[in-house]
PDB file of N, CA and C in Angstrom:
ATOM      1  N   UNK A   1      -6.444  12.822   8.044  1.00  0.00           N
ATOM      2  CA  UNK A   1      -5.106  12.307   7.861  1.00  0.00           C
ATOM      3  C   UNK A   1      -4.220  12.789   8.983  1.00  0.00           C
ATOM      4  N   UNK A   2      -3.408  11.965   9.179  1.00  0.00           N
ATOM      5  CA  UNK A   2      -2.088  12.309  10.226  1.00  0.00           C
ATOM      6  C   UNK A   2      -1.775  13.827  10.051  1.00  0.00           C
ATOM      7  N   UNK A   3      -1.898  14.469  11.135  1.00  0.00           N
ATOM      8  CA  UNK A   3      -1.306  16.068  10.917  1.00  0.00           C
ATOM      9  C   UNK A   3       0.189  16.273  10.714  1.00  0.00           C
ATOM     10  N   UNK A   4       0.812  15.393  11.163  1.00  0.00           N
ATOM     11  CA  UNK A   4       2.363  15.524  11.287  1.00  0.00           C
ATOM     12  C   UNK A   4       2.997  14.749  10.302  1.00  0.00           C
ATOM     13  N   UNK A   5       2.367  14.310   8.825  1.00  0.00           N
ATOM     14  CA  UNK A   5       2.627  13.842   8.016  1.00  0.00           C
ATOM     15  C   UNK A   5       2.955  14.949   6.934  1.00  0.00           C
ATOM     16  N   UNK A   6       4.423  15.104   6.645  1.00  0.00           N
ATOM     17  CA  UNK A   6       4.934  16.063   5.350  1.00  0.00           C
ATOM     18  C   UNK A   6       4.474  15.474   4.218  1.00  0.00           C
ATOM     19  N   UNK A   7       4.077  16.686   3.513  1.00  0.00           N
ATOM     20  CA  UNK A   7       3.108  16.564   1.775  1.00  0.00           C
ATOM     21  C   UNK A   7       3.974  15.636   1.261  1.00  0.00           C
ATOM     22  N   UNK A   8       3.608  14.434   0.332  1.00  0.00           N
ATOM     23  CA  UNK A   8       4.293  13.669  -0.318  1.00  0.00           C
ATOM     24  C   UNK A   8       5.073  12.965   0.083  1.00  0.00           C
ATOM     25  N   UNK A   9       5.237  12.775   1.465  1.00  0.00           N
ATOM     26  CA  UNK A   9       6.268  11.607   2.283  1.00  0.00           C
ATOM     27  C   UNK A   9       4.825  10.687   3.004  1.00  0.00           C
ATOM     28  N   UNK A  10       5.285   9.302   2.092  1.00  0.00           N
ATOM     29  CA  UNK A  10       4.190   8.200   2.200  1.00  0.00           C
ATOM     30  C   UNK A  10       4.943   7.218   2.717  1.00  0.00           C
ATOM     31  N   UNK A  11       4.657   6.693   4.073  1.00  0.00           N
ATOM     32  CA  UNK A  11       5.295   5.089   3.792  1.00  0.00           C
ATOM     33  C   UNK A  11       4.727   3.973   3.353  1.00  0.00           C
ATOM     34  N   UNK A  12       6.200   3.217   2.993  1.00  0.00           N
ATOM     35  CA  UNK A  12       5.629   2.143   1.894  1.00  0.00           C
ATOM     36  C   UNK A  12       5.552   1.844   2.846  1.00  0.00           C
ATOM     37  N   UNK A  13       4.377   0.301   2.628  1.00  0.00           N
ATOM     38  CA  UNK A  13       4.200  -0.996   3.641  1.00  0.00           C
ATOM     39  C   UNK A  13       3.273  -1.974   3.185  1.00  0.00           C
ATOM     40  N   UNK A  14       3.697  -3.076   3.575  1.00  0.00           N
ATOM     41  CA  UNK A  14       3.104  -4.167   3.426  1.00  0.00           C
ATOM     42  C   UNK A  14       1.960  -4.609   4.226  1.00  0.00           C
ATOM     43  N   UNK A  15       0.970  -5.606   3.769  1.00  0.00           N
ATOM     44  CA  UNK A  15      -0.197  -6.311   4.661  1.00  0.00           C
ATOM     45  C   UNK A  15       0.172  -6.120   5.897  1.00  0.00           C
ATOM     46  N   UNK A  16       1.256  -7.259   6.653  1.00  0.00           N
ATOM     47  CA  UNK A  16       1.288  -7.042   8.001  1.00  0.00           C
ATOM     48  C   UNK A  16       1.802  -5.755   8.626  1.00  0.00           C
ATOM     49  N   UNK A  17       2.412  -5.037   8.080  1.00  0.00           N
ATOM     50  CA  UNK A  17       2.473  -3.678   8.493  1.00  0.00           C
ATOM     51  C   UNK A  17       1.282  -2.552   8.699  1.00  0.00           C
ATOM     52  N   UNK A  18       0.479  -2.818   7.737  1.00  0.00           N
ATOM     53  CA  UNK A  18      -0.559  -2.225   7.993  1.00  0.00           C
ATOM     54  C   UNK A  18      -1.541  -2.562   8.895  1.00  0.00           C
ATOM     55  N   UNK A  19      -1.781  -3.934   8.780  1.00  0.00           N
ATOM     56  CA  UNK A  19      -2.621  -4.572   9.910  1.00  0.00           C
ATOM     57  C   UNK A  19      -2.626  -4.531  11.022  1.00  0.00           C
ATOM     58  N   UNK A  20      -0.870  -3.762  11.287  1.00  0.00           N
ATOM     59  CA  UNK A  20      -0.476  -3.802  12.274  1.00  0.00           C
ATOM     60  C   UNK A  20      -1.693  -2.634  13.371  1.00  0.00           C
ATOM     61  N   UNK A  21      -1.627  -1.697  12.928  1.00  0.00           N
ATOM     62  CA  UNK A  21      -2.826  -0.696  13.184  1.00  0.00           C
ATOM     63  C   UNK A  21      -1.953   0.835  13.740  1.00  0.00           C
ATOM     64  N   UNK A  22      -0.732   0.783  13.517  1.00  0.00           N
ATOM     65  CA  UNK A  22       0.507   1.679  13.840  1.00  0.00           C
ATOM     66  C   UNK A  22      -0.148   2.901  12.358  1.00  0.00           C
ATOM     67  N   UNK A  23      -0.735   2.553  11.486  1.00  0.00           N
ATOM     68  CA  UNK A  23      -0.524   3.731  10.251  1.00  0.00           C
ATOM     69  C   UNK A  23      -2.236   4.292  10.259  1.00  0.00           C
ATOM     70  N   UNK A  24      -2.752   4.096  10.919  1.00  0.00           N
ATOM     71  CA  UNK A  24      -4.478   4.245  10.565  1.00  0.00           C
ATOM     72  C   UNK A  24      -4.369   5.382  10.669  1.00  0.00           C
ATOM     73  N   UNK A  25      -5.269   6.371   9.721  1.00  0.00           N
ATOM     74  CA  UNK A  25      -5.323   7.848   9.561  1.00  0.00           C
ATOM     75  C   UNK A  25      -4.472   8.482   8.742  1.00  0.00           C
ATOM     76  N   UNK A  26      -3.198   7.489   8.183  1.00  0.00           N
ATOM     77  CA  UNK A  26      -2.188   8.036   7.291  1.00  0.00           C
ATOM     78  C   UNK A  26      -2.115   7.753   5.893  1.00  0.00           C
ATOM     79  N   UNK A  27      -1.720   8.764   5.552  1.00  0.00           N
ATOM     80  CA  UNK A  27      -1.580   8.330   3.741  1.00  0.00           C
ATOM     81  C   UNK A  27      -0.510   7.540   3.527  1.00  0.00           C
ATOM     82  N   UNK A  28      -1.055   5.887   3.264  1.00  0.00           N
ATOM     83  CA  UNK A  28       0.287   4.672   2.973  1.00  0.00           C
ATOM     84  C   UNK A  28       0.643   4.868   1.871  1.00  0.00           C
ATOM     85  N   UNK A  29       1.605   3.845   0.871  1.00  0.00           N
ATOM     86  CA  UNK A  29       1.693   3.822  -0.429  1.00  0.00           C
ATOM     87  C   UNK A  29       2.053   2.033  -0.113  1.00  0.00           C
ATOM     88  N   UNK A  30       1.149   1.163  -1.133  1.00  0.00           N
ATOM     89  CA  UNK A  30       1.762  -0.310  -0.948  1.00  0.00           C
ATOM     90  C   UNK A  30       1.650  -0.531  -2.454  1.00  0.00           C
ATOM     91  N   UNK A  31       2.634  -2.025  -2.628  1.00  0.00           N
ATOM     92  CA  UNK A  31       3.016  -2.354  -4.163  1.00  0.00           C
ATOM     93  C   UNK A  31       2.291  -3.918  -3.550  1.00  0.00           C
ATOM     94  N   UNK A  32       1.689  -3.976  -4.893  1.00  0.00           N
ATOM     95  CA  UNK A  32       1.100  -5.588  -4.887  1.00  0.00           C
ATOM     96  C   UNK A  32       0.330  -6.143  -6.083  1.00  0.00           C
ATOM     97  N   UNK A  33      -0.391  -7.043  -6.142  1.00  0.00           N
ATOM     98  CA  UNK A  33      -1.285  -7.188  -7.680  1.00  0.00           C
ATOM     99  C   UNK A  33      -2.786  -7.336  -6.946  1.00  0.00           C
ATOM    100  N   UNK A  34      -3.384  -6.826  -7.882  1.00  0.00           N
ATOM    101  CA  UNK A  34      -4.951  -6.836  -7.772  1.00  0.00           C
ATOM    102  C   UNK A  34      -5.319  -8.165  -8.272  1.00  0.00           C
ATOM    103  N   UNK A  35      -5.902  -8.920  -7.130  1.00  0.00           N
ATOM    104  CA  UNK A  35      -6.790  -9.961  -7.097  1.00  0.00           C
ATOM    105  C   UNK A  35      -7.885 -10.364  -7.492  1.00  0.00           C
ATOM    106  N   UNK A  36      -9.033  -9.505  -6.797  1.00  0.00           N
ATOM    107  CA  UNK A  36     -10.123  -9.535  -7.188  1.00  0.00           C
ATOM    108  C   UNK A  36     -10.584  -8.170  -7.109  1.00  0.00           C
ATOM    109  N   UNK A  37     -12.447  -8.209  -7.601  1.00  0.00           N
ATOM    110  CA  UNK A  37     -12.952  -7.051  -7.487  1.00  0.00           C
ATOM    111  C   UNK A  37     -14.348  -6.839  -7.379  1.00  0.00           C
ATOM    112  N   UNK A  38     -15.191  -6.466  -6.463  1.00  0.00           N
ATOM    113  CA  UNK A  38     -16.269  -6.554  -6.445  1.00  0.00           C
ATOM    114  C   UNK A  38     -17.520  -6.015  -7.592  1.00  0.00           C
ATOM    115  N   UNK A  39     -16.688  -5.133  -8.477  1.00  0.00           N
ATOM    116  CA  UNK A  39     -17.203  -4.444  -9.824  1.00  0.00           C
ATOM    117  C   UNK A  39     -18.260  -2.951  -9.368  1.00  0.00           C
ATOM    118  N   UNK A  40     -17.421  -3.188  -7.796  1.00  0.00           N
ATOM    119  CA  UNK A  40     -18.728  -1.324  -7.325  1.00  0.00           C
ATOM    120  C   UNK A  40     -17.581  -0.909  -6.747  1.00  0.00           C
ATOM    121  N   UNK A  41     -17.287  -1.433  -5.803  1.00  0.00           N
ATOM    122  CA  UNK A  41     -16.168  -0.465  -4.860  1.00  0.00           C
ATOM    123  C   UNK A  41     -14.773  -1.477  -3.851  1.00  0.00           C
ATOM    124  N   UNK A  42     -15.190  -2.281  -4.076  1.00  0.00           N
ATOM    125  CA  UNK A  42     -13.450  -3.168  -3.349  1.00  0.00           C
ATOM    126  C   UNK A  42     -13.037  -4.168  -4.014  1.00  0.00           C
ATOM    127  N   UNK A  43     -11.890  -3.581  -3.577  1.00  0.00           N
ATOM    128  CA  UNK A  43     -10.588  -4.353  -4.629  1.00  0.00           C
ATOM    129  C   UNK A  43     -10.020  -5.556  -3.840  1.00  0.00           C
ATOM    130  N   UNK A  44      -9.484  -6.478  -3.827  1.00  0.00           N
ATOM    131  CA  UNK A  44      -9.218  -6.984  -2.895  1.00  0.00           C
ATOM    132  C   UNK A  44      -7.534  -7.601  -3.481  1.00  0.00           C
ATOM    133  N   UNK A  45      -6.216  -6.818  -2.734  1.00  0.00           N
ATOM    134  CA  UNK A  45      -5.390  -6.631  -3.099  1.00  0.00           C
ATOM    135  C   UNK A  45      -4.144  -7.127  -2.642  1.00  0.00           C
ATOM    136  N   UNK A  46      -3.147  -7.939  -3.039  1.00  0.00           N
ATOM    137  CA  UNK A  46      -2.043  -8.912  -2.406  1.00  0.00           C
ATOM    138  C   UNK A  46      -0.735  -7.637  -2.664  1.00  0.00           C
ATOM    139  N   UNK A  47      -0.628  -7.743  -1.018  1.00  0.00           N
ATOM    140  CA  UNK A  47       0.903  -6.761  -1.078  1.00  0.00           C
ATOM    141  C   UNK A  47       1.561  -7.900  -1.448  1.00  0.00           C
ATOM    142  N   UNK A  48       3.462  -7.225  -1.305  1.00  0.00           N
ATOM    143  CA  UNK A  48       4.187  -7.495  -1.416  1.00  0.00           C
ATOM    144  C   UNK A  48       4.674  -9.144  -0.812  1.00  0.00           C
ATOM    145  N   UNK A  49       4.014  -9.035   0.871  1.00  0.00           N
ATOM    146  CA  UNK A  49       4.386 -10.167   1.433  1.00  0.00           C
ATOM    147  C   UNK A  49       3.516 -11.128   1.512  1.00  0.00           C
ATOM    148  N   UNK A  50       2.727 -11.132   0.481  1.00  0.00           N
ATOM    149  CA  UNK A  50       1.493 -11.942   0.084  1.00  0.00           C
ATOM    150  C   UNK A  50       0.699 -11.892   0.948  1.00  0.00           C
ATOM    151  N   UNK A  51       0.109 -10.927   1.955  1.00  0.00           N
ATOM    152  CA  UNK A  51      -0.877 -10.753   2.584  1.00  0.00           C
ATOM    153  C   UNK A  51      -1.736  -9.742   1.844  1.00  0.00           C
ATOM    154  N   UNK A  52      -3.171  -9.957   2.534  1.00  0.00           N
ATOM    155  CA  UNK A  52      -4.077  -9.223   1.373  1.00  0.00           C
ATOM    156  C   UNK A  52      -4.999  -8.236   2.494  1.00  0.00           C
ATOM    157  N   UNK A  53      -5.358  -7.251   1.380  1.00  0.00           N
ATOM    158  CA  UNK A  53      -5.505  -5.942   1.869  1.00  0.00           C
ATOM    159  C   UNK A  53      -7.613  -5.724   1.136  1.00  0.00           C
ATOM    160  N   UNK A  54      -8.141  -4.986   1.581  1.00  0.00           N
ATOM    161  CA  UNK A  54      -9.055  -4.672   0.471  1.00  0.00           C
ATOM    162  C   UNK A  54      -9.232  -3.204   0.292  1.00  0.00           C
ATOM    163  N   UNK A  55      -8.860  -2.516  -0.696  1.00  0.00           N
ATOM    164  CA  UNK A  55      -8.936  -1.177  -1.308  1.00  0.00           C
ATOM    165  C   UNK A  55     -10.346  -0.775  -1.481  1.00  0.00           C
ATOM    166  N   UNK A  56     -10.720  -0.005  -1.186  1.00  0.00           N
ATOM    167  CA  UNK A  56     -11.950   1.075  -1.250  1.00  0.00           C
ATOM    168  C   UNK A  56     -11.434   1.651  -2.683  1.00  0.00           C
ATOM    169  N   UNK A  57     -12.432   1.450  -3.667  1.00  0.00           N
ATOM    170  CA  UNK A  57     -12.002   2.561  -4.884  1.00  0.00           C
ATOM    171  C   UNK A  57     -12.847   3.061  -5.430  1.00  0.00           C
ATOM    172  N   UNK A  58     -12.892   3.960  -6.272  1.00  0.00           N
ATOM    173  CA  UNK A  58     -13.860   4.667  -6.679  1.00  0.00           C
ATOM    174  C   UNK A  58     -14.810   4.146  -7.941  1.00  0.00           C
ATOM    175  N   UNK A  59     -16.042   4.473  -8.417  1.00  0.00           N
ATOM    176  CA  UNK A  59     -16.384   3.814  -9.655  1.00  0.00           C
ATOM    177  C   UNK A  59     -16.312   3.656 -11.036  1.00  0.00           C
ATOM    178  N   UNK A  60     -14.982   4.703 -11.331  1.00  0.00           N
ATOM    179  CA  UNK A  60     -13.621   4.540 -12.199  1.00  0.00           C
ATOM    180  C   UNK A  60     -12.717   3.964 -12.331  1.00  0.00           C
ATOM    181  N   UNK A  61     -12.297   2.795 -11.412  1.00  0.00           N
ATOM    182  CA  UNK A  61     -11.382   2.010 -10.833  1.00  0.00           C
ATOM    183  C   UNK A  61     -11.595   1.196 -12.271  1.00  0.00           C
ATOM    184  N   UNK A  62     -10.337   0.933 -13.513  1.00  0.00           N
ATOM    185  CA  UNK A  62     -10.498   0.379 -14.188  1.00  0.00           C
ATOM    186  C   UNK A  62      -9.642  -1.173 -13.549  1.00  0.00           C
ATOM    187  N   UNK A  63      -9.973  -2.181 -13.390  1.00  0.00           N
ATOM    188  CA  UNK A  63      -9.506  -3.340 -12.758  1.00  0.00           C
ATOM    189  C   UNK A  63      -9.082  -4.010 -13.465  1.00  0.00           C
ATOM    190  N   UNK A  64      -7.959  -4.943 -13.429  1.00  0.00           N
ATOM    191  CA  UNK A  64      -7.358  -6.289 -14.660  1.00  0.00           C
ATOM    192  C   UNK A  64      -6.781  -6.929 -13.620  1.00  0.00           C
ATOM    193  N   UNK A  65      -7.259  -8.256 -13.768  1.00  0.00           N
ATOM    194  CA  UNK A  65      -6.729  -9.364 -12.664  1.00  0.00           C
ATOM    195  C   UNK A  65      -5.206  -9.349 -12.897  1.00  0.00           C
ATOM    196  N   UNK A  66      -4.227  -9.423 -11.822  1.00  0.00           N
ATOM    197  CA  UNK A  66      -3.138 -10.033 -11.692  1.00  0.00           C
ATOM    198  C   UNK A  66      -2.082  -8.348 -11.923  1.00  0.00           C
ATOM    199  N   UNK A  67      -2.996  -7.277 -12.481  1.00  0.00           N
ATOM    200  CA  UNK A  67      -2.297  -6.055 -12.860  1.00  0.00           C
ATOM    201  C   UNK A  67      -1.213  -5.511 -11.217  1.00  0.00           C
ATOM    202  N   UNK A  68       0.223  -5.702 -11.333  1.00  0.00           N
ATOM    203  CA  UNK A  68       1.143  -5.385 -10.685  1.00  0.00           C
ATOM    204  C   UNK A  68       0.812  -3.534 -10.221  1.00  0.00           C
ATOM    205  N   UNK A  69       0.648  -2.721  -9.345  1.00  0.00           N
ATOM    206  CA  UNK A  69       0.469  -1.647  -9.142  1.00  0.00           C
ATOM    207  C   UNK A  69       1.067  -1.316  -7.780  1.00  0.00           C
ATOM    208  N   UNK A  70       1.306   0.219  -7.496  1.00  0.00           N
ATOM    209  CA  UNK A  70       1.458   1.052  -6.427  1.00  0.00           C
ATOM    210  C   UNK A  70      -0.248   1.420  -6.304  1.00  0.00           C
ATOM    211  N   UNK A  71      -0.267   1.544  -4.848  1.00  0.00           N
ATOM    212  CA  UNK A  71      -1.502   2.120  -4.748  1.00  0.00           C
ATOM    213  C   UNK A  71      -1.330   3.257  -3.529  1.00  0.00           C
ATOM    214  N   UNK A  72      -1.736   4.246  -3.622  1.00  0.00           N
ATOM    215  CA  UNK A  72      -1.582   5.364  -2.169  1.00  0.00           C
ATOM    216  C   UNK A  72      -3.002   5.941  -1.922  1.00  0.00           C
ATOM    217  N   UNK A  73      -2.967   5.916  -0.658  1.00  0.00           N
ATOM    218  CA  UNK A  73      -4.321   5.963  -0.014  1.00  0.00           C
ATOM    219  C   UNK A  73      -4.214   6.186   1.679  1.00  0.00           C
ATOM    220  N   UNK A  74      -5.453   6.491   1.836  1.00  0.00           N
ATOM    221  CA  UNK A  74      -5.683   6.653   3.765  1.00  0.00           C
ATOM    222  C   UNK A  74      -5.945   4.667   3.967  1.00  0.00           C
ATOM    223  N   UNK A  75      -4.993   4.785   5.533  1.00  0.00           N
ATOM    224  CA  UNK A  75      -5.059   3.615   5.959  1.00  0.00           C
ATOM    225  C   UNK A  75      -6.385   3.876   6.536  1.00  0.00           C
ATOM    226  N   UNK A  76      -7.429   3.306   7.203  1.00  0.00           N
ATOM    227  CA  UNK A  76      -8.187   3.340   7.635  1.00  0.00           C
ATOM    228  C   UNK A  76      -7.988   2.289   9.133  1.00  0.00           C
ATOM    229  N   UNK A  77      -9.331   2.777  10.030  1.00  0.00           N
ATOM    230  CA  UNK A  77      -9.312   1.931  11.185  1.00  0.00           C
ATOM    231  C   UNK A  77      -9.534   0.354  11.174  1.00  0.00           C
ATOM    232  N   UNK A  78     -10.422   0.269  10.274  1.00  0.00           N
ATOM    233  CA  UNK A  78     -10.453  -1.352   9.791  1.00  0.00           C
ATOM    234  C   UNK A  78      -9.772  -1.916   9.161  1.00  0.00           C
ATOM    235  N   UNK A  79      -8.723  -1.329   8.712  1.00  0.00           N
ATOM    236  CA  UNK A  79      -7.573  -2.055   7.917  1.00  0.00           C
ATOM    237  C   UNK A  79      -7.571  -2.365   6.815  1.00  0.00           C
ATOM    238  N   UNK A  80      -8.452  -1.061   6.054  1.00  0.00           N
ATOM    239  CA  UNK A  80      -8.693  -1.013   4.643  1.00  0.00           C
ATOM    240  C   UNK A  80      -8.416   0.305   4.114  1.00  0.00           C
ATOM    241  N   UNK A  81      -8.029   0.426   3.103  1.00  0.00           N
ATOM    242  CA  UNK A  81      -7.056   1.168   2.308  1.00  0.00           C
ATOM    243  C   UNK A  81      -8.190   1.901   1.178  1.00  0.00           C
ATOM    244  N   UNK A  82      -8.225   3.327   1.582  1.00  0.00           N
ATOM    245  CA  UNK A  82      -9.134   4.503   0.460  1.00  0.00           C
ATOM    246  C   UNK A  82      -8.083   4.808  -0.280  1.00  0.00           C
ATOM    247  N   UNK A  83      -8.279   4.254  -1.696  1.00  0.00           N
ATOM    248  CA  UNK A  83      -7.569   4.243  -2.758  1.00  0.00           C
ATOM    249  C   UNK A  83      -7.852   5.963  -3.477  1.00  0.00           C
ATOM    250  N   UNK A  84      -6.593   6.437  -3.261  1.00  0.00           N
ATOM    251  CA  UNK A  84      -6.395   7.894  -3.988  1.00  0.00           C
ATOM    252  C   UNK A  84      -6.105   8.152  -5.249  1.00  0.00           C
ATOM    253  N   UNK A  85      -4.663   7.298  -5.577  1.00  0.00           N
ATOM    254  CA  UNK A  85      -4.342   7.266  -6.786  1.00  0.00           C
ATOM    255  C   UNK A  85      -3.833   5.903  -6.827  1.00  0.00           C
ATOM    256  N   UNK A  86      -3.186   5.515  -8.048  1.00  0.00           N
ATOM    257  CA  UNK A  86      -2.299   4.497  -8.384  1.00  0.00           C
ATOM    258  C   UNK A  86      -1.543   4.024  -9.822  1.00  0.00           C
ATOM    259  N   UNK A  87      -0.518   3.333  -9.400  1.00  0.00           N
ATOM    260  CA  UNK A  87       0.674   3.576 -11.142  1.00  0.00           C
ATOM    261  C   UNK A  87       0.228   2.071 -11.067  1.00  0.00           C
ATOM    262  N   UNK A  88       0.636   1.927 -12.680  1.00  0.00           N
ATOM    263  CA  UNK A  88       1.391   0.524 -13.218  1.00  0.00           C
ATOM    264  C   UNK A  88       2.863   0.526 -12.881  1.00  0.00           C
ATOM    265  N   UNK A  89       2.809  -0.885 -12.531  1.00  0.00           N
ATOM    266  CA  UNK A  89       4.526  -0.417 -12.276  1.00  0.00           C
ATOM    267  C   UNK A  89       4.771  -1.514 -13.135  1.00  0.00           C
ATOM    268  N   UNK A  90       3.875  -2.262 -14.385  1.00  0.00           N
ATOM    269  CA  UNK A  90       4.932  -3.280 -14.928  1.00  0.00           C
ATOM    270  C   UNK A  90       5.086  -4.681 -14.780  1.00  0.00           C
ATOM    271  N   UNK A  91       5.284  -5.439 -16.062  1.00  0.00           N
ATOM    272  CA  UNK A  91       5.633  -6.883 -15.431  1.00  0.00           C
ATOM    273  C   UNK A  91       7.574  -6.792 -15.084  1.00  0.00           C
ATOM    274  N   UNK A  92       7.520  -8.118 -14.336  1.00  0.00           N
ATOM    275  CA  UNK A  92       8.418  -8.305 -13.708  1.00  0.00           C
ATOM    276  C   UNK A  92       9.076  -7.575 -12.361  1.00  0.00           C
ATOM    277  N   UNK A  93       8.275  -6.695 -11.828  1.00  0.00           N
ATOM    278  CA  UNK A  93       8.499  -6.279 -10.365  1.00  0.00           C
ATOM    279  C   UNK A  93       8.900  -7.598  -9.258  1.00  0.00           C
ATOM    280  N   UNK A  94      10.110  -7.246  -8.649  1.00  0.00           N
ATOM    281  CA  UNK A  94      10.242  -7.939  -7.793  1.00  0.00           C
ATOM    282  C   UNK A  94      10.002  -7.802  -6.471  1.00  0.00           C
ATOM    283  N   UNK A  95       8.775  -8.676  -5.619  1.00  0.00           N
ATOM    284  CA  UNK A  95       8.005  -8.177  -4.616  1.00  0.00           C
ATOM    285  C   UNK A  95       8.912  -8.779  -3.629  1.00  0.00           C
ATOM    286  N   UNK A  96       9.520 -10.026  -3.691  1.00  0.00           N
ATOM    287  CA  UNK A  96      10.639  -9.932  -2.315  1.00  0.00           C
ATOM    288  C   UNK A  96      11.728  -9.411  -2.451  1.00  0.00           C
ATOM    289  N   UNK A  97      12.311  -8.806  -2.916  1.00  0.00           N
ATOM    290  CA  UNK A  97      13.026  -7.325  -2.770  1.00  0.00           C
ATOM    291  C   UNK A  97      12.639  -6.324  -2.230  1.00  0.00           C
ATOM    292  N   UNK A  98      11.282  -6.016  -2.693  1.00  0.00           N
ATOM    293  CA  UNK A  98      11.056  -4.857  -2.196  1.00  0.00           C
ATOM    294  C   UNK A  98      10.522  -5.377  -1.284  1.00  0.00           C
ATOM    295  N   UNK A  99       9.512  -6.188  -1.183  1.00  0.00           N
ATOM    296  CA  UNK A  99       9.334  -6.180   0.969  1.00  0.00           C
ATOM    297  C   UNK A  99      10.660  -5.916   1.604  1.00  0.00           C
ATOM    298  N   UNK A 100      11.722  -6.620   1.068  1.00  0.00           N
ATOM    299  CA  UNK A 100      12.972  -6.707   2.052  1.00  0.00           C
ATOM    300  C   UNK A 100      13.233  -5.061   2.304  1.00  0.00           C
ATOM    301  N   UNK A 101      13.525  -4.347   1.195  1.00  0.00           N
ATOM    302  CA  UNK A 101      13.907  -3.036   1.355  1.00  0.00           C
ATOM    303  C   UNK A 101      12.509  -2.535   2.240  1.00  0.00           C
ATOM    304  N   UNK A 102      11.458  -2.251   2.558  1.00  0.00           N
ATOM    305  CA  UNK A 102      10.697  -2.289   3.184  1.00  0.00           C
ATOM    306  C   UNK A 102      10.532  -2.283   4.717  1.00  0.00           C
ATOM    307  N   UNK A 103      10.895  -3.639   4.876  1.00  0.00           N
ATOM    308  CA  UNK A 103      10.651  -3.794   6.083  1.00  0.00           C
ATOM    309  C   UNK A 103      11.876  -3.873   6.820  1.00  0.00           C
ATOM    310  N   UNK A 104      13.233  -3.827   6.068  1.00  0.00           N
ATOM    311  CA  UNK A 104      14.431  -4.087   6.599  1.00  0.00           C
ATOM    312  C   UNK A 104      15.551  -2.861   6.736  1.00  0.00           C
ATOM    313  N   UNK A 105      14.881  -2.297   5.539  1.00  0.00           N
ATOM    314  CA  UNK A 105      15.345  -0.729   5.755  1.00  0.00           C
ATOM    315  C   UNK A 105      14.584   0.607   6.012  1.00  0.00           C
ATOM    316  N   UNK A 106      13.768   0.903   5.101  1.00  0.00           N
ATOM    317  CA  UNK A 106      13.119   1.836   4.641  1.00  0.00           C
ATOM    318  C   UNK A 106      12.265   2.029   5.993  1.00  0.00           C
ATOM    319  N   UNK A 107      11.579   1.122   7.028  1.00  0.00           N
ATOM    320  CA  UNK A 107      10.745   0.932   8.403  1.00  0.00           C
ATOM    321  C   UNK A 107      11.871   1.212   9.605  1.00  0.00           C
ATOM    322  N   UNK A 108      13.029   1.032   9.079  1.00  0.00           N
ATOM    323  CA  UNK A 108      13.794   0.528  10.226  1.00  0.00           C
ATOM    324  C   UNK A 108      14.698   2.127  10.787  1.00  0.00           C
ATOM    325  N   UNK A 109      14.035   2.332  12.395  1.00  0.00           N
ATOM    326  CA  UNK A 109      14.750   3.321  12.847  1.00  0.00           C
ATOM    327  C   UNK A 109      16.217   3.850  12.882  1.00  0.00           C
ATOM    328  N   UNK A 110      16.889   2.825  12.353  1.00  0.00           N
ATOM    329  CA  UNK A 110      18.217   2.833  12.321  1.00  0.00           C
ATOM    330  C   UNK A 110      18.910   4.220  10.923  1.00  0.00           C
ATOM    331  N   UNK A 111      17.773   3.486  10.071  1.00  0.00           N
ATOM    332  CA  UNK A 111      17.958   4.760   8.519  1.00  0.00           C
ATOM    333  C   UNK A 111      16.523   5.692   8.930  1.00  0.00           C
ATOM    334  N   UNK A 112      16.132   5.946   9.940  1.00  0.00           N
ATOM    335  CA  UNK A 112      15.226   7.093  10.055  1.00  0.00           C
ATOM    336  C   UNK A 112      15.999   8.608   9.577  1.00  0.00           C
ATOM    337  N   UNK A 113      17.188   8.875   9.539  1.00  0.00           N
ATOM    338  CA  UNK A 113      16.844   9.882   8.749  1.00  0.00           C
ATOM    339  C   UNK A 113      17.126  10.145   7.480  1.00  0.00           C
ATOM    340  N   UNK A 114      17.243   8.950   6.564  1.00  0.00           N
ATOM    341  CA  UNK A 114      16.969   8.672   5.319  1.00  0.00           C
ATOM    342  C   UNK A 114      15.942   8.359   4.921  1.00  0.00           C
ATOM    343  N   UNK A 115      14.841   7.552   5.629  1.00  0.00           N
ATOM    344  CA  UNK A 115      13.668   7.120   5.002  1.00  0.00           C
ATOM    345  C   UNK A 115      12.677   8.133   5.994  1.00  0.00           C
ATOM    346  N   UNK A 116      12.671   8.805   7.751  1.00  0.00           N
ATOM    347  CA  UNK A 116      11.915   8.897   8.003  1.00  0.00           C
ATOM    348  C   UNK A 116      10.939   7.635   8.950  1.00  0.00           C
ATOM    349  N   UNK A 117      11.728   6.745   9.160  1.00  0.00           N
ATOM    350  CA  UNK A 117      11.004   5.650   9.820  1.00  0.00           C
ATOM    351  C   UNK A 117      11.221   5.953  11.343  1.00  0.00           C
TER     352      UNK A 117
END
């Protein structure tokens, strides 16, 4: 993992953020619904900005199609996500909101020393 990453400061981000290849080696945190699942080890997972991700998870990974979640994990070099932990966050999450806060604030150097971006 990123050495210069403080315990418990994760950034959020979306598909194209991650894809971007700017976070590989770091512990992300992304919000999205679980899609599919291979029933051994990948998840295959729609962030926020409807781009899709595939999660590495473990063989405890209890799965439910369409289940709304946070997931935090190492970005990896291929642009797949080692699933650490993860919440329910609930029906009715609103995912273009939060991309917006996302990518418009929370990323944006301008509030770096509120978010750290």
């Amino acid at each position: 993992m990123s050495s210069g990453q403080a315990d418990g400061a994760f950034p959020r981000l979306n598909a194209q953020q991650l894809h971007s290849g700017s976070w590989d080696s770091t512990i992300v945190s992304l919000v999205g619904k679980a899609v599919s699942f291979d029933g051994m080890q990948t998840l295959e997972f729609e962030c926020v900005d409807g781009g899709k991700i595939q999660v590495q998870v473990g063989p405890d990974f209890a799965f439910e199609h369409g289940k709304i979640m946070e997931i935090m994990g190492a970005a990896n070099e291929d642009k797949t996500v080692q699933h650490f932990i993860s919440r329910d966050l609930g029906e009715g999450f609103d995912f273009s909101n939060y991309n917006q806060l996302i990518t418009k604030v929370m990323n944006n150097s301008k509030y770096a020393d509120m978010f750290g971006a």
